[in-house]
N, C-alpha and C. Protein backbone atom coordinates (compact mmCIF):
# COMPACT_ATOMS: atom_id res chain seq x y z
N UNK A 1 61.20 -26.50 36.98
CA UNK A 1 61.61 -27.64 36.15
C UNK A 1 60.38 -28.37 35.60
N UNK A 2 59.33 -29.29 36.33
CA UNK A 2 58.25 -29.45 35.86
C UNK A 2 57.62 -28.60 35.11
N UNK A 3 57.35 -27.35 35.06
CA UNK A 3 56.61 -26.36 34.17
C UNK A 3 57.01 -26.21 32.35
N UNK A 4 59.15 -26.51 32.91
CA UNK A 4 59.41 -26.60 32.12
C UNK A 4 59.50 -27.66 30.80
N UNK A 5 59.26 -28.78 31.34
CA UNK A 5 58.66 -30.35 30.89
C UNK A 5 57.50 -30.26 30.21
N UNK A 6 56.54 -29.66 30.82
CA UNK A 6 55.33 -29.65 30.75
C UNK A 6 55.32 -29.03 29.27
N UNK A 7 55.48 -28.07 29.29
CA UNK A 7 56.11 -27.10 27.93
C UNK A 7 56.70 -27.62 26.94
N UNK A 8 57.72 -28.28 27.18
CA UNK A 8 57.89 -29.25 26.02
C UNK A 8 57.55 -30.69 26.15
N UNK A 9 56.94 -31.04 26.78
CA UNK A 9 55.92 -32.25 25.97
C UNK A 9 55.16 -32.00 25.34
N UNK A 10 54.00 -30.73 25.56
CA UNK A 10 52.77 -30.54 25.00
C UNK A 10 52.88 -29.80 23.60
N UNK A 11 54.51 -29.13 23.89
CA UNK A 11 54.72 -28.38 22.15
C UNK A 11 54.29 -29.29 21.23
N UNK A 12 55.14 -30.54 21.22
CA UNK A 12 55.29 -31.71 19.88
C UNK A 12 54.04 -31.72 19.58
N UNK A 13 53.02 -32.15 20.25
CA UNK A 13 51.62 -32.05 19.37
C UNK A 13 51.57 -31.10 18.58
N UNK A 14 51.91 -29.46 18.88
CA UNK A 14 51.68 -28.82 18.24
C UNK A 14 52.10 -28.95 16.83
N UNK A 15 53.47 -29.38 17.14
CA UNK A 15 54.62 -29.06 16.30
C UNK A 15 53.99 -30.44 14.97
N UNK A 16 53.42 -31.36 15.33
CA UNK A 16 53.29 -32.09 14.61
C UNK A 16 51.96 -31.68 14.24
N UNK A 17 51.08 -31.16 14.62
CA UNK A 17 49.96 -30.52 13.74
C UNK A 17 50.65 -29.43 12.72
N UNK A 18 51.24 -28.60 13.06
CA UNK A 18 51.58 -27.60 11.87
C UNK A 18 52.37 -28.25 10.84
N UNK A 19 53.09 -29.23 10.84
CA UNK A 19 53.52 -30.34 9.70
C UNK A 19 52.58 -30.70 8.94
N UNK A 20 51.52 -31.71 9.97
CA UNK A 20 50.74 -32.23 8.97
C UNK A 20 49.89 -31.57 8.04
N UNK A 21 49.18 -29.85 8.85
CA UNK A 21 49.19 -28.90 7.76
C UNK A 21 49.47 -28.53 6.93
N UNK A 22 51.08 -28.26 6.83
CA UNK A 22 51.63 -27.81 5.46
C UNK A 22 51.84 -29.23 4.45
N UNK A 23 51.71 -30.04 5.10
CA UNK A 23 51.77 -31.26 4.21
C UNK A 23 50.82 -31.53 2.99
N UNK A 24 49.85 -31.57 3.91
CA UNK A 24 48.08 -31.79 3.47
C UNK A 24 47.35 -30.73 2.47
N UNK A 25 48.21 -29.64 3.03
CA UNK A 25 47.90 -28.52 2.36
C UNK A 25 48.80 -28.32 0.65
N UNK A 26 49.75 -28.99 0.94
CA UNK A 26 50.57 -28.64 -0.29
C UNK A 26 49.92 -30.16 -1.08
N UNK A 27 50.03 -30.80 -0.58
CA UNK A 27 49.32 -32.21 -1.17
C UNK A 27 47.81 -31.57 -2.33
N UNK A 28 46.88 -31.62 -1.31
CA UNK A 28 45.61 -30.52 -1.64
C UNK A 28 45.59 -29.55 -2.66
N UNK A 29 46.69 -28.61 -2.96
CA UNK A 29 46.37 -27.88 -3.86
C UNK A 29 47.18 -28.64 -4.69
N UNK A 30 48.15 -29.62 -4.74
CA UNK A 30 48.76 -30.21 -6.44
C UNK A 30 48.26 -31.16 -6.81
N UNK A 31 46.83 -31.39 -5.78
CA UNK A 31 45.79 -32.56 -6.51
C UNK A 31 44.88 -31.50 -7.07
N UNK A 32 44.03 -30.24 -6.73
CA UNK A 32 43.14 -29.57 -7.45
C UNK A 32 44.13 -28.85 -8.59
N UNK A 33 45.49 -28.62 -8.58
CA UNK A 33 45.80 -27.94 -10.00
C UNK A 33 46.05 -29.30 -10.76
N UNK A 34 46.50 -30.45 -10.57
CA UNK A 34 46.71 -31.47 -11.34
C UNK A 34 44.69 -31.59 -11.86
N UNK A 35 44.13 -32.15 -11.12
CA UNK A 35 42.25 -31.99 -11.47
C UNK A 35 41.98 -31.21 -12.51
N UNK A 36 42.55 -29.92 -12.78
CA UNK A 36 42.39 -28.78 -13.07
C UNK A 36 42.21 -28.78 -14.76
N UNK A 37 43.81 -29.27 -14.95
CA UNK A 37 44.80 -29.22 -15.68
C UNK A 37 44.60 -30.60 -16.32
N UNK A 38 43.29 -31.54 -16.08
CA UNK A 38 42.81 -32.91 -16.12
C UNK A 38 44.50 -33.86 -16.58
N UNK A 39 45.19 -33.77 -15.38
CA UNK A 39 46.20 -34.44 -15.43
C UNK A 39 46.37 -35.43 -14.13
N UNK A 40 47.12 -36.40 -14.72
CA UNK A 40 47.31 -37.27 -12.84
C UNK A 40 48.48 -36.85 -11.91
N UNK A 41 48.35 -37.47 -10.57
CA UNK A 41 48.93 -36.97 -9.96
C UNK A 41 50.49 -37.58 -10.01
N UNK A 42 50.34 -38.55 -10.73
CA UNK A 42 51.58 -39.52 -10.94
C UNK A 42 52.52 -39.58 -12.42
């Protein structure tokens, strides 16, 4: 039971790093093609 706790407490970090990845990441490239394309992001 503890092992099993353990396991999912420590996932969510994960789980919330690979979010903020694809976030940052999709953010990131529609600011360099907007840059690009000398357009804003808004």
């Amino acid at each position: 039971m503890t092992v099993a706790l353990s396991v999912y407490v420590l996932m969510w970090p994960v789980i919330v790093a690979i979010v903020l990845f694809v976030i940052s990441r999709g953010f990131f490239l529609e600011w360099l093609d907007a840059r690009r394309n000398g357009q804003d992001m808004i």
